[in-house]
C-alpha atoms as a PDB file:
ATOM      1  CA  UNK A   1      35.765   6.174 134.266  1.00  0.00           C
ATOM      2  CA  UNK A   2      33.004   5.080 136.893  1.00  0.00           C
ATOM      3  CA  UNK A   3      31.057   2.624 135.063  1.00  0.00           C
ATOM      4  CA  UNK A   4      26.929   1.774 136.171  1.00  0.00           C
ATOM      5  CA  UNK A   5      24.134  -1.170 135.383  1.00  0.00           C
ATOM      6  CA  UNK A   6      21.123   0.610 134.187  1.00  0.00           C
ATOM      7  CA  UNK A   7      18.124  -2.261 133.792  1.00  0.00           C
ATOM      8  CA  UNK A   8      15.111  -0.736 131.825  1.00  0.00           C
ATOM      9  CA  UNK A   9      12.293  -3.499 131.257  1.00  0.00           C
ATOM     10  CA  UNK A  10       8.404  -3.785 130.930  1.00  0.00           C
ATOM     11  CA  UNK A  11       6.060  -6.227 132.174  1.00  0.00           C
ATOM     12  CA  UNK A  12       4.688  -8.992 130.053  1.00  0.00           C
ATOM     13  CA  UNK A  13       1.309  -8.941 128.876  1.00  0.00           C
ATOM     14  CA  UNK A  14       0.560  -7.110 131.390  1.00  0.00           C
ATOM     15  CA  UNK A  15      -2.477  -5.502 129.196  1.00  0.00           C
ATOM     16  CA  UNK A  16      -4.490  -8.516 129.608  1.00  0.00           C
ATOM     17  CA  UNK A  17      -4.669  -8.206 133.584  1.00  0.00           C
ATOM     18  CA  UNK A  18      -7.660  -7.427 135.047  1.00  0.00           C
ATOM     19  CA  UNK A  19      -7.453  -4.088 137.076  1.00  0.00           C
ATOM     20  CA  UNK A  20      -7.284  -5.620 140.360  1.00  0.00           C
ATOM     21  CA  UNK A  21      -4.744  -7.971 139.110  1.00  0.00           C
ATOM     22  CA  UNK A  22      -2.884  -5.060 137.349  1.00  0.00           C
ATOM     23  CA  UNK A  23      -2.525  -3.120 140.831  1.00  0.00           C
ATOM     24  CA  UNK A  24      -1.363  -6.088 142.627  1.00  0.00           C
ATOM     25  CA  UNK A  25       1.654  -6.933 139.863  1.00  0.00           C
ATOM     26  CA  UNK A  26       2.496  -3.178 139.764  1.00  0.00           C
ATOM     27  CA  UNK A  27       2.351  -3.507 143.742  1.00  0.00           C
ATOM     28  CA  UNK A  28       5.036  -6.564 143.562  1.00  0.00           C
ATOM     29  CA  UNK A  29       6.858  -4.739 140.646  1.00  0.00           C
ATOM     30  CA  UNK A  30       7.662  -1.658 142.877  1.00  0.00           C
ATOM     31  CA  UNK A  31       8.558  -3.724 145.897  1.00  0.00           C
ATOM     32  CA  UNK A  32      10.999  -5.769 144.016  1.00  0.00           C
ATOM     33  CA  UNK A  33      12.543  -2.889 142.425  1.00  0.00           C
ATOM     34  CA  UNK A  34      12.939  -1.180 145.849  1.00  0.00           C
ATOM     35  CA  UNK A  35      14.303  -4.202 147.802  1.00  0.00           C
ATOM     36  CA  UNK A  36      17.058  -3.922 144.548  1.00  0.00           C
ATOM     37  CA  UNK A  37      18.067  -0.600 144.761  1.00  0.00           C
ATOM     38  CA  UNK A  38      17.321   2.730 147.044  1.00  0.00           C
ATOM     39  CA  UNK A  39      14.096   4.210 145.835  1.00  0.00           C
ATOM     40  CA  UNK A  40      15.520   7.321 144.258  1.00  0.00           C
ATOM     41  CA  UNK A  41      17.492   4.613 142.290  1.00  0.00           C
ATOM     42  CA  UNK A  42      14.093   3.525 140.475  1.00  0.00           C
ATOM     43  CA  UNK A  43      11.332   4.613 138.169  1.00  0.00           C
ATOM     44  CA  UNK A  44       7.871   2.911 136.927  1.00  0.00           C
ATOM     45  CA  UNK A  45       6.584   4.925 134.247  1.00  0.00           C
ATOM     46  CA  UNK A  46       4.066   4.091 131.309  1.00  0.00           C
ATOM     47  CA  UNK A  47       2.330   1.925 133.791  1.00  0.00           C
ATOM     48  CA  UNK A  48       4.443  -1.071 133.287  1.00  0.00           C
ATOM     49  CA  UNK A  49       7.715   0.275 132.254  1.00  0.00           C
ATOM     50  CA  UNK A  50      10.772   0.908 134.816  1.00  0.00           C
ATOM     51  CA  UNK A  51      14.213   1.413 134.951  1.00  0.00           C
ATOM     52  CA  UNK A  52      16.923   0.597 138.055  1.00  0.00           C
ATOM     53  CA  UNK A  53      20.120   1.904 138.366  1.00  0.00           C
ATOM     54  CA  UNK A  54      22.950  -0.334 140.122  1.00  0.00           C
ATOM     55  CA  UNK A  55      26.003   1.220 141.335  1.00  0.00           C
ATOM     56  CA  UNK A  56      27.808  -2.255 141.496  1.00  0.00           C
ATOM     57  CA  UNK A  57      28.018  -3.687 137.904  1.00  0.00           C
ATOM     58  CA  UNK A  58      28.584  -6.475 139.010  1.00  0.00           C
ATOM     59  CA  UNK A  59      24.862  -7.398 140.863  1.00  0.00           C
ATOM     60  CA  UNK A  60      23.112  -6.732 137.576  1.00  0.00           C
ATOM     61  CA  UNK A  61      22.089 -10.088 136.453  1.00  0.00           C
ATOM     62  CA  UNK A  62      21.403 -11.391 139.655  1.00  0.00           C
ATOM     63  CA  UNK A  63      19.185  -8.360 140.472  1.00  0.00           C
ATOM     64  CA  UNK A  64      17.679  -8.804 137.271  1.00  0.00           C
ATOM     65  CA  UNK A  65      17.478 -12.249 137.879  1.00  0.00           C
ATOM     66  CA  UNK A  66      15.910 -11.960 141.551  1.00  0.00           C
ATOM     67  CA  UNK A  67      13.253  -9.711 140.056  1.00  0.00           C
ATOM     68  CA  UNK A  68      12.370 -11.524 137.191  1.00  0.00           C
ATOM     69  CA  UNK A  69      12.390 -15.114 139.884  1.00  0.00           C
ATOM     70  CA  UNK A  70       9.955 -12.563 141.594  1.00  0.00           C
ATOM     71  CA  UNK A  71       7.312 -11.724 138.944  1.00  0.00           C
ATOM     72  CA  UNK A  72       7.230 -15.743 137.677  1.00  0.00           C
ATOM     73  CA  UNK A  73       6.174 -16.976 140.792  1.00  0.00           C
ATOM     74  CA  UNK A  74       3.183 -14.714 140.833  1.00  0.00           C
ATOM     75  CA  UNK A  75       2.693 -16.296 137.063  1.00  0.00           C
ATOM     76  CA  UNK A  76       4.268 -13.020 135.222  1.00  0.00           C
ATOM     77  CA  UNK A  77       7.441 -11.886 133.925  1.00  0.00           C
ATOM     78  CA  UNK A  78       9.389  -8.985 132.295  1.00  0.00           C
ATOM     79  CA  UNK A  79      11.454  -8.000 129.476  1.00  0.00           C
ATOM     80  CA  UNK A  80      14.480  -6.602 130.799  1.00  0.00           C
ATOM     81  CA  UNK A  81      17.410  -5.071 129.319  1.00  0.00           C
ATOM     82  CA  UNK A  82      20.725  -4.409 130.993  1.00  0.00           C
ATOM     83  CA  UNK A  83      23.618  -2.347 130.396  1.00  0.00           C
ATOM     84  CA  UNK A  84      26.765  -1.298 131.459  1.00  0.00           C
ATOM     85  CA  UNK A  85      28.237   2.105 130.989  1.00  0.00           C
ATOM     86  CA  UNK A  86      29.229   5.637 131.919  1.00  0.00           C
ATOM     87  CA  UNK A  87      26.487   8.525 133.194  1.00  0.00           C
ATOM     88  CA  UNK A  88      27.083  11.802 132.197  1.00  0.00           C
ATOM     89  CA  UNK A  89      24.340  13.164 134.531  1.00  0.00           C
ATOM     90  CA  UNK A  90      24.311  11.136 137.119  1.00  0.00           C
ATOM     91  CA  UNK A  91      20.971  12.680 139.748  1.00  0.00           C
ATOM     92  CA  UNK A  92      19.745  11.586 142.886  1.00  0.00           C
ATOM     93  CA  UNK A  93      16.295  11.318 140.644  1.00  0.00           C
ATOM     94  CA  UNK A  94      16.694   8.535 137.998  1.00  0.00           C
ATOM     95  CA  UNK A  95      13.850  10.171 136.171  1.00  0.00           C
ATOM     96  CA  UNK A  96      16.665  13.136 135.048  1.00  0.00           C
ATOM     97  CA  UNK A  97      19.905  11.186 134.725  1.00  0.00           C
ATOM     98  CA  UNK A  98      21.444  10.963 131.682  1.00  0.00           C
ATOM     99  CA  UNK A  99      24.542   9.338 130.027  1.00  0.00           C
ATOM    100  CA  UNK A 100      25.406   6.229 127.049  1.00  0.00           C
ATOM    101  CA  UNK A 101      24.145   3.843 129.903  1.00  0.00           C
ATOM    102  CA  UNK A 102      20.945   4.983 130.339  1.00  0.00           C
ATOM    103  CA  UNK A 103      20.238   5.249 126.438  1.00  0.00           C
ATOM    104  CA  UNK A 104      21.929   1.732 125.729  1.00  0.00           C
ATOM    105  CA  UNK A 105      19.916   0.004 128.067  1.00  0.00           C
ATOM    106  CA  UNK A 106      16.737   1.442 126.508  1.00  0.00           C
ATOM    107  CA  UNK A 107      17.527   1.244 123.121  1.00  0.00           C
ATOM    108  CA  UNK A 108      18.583  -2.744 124.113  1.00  0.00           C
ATOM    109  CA  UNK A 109      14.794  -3.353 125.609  1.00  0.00           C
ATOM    110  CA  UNK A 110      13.944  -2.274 121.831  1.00  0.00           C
ATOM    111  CA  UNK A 111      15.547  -4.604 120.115  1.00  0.00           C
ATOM    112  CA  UNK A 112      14.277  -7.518 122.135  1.00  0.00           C
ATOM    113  CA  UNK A 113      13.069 -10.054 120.097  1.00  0.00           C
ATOM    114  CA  UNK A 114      12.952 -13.808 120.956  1.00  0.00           C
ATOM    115  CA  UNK A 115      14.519 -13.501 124.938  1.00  0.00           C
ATOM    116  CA  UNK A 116      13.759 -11.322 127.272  1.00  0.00           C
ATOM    117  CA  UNK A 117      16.654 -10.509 128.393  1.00  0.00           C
ATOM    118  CA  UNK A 118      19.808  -9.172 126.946  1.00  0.00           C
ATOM    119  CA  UNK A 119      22.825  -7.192 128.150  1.00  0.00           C
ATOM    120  CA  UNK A 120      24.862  -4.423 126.322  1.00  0.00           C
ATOM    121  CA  UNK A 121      28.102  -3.143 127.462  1.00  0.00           C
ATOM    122  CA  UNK A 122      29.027   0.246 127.223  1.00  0.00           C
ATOM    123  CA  UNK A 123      31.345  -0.561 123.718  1.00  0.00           C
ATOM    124  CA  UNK A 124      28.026  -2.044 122.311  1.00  0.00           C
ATOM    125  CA  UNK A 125      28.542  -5.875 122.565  1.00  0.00           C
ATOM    126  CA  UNK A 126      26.388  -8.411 123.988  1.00  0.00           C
ATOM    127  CA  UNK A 127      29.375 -10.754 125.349  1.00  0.00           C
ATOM    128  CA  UNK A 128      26.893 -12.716 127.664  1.00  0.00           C
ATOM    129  CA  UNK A 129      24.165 -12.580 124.824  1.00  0.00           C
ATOM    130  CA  UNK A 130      24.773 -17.411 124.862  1.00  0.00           C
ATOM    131  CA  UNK A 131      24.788 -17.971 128.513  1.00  0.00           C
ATOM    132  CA  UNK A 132      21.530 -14.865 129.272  1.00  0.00           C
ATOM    133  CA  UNK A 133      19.428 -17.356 126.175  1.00  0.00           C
ATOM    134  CA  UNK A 134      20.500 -20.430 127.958  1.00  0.00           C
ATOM    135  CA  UNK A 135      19.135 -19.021 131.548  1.00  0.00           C
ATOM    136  CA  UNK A 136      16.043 -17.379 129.529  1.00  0.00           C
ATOM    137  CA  UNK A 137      14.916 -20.856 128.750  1.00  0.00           C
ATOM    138  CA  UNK A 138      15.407 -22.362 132.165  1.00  0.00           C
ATOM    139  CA  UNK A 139      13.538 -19.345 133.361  1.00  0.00           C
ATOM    140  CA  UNK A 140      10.985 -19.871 131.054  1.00  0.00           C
ATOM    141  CA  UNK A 141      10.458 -23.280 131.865  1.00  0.00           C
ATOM    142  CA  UNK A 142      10.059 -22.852 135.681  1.00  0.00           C
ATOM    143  CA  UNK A 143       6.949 -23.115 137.568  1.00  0.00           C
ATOM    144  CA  UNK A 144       5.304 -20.705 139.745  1.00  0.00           C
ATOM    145  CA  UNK A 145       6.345 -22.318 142.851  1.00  0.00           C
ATOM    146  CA  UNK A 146       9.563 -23.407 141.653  1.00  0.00           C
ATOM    147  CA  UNK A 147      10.569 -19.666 140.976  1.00  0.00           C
ATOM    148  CA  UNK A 148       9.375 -18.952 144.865  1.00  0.00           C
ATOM    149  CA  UNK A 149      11.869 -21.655 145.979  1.00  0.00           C
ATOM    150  CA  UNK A 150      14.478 -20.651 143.869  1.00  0.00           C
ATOM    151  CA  UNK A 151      14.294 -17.014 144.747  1.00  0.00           C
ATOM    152  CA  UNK A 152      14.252 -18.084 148.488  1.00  0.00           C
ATOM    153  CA  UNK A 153      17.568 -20.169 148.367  1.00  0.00           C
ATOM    154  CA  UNK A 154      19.263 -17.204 146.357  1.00  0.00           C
ATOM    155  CA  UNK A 155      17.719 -14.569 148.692  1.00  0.00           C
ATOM    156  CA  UNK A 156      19.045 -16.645 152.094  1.00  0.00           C
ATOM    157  CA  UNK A 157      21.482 -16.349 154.197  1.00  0.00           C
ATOM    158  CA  UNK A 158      21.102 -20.097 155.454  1.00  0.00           C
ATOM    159  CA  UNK A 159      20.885 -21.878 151.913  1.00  0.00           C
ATOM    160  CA  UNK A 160      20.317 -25.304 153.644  1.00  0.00           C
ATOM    161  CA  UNK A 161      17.281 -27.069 152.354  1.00  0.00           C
ATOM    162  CA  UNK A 162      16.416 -27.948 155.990  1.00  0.00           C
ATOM    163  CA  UNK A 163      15.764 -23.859 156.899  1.00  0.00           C
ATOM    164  CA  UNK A 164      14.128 -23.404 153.443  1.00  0.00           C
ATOM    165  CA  UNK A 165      11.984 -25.865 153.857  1.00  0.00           C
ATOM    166  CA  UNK A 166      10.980 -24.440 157.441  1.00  0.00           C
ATOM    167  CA  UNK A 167      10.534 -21.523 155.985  1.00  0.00           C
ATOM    168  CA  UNK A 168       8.241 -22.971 153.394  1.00  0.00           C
ATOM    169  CA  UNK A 169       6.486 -25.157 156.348  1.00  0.00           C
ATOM    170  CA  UNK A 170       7.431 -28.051 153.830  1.00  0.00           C
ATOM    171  CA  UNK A 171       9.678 -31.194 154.203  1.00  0.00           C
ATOM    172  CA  UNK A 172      13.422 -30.935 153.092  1.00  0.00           C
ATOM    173  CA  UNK A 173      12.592 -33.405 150.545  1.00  0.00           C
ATOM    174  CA  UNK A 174      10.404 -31.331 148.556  1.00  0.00           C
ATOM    175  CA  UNK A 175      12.332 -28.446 148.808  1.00  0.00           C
ATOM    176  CA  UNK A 176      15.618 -30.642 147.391  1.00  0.00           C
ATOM    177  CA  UNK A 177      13.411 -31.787 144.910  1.00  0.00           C
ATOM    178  CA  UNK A 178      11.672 -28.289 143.755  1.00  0.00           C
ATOM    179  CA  UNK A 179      15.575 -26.697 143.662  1.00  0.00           C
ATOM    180  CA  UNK A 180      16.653 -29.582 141.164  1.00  0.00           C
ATOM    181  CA  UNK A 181      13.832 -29.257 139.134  1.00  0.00           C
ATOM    182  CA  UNK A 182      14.762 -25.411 139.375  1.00  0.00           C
ATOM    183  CA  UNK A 183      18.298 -25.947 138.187  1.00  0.00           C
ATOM    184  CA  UNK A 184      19.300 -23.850 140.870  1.00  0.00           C
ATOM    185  CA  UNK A 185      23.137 -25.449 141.099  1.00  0.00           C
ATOM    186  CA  UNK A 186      22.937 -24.003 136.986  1.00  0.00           C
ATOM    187  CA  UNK A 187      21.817 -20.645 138.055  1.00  0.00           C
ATOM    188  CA  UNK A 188      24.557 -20.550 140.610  1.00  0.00           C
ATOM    189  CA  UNK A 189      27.378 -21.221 138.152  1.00  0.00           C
ATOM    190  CA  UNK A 190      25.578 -18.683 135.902  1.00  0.00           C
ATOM    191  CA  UNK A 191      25.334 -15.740 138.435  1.00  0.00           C
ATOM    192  CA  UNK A 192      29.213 -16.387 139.894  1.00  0.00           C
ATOM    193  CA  UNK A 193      30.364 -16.165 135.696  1.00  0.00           C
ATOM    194  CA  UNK A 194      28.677 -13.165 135.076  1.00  0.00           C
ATOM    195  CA  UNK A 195      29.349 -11.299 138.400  1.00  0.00           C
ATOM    196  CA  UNK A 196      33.508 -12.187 137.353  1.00  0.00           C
ATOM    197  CA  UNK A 197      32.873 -11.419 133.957  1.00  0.00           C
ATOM    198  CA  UNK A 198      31.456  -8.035 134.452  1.00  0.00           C
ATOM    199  CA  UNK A 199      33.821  -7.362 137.382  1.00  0.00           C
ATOM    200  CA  UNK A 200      36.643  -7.803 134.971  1.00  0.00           C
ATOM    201  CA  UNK A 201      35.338  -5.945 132.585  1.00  0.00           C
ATOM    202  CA  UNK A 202      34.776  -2.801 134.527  1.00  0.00           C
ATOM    203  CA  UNK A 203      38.174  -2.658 136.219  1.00  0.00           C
END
């Protein structure tokens, strides 16, 4: 059975935006969500809810990572849920597929409470539930501009803090410095668990 990572989230608080504000983070949600996945693979409905569709399992946290890294360094962030699971109707428009994955993953977003983020495999358990309320604190604790590092060094190809901080137009020292406050060597560890975790599991 072909197994799929179905991510359904909203924004948060995104009601209290002003208008211009609200068309800029809807802007920066639909270009993160199309740098993720092809656009047919994607849907923002409700104004501030979407879903993604992954056809690699095994990229869902760090693409939900990457876009919630993203919205936090432009001072948001979402509530996300991710599952993993079989699609009975699998279409080239996510806006009519069907299957357990796609209902899981919303149902999941429902049930958020205290995180905002969670992940629900296809057999209903949550066996990442410690480590995603671990990362959801270090997330929550980041600043804007830490985020935009962090996002950087995961996004690179060159991961030396000498080309970030070129990038950056900063000195290597700040950029070290901005990465440990970040936890990034944490969120590494995190990302390689889950990816072999969820690899395992859908074998």
């Amino acid at each position: 059975m072909t197994l799929f990572a179905v991510i359904t989230g909203d924004l948060v608080k995104s009601s209290s935006y002003q208008s211009t504000d609200y068309e800029r983070l809807l802007y920066l949600l639909d270009q993160s969500l199309r740098l993720l996945s092809p656009p047919h693979y994607y849907n923002i409905y409700r104004g501030d809810a979407f879903q993604l569709l992954l056809t690699e399992p095994e990229q869902a946290v760090r693409a939900a990572l990457l876009l919630r890294l993203n919205l936090i360094a432009e001072a948001s962030d979402a509530r996300l849920c991710i599952a993993i699971g079989p699609a009975d109707n699998l279409r080239a428009d996510i806006k009519t597929a069907t299957g357990p994955v796609f209902t899981l993953s919303g149902t999941g977003l429902d049930q958020l409470a205290q995180q905002r983020w969670s992940l629900y495999c296809a057999d209903a358990s949550q066996p990442l539930d410690l480590l995603l309320r671990f990362a959801d604190k270090l997330l929550l604790q980041l600043t804007a501009r830490q985020a935009q590092v962090l996002l950087l060094y995961l996004l690179a190809t060159d991961q030396s803090h000498q080309a970030l901080a070129i990038e950056l137009n900063t000195s290597r020292a700040n950029v070290t410095a901005l990465l440990n406050q970040a936890n990034y060597g944490l969120f590494n560890d995190f990302l390689q668990h889950c990816q072999n975790w969820i690899h395992h599991y859908v074998q």
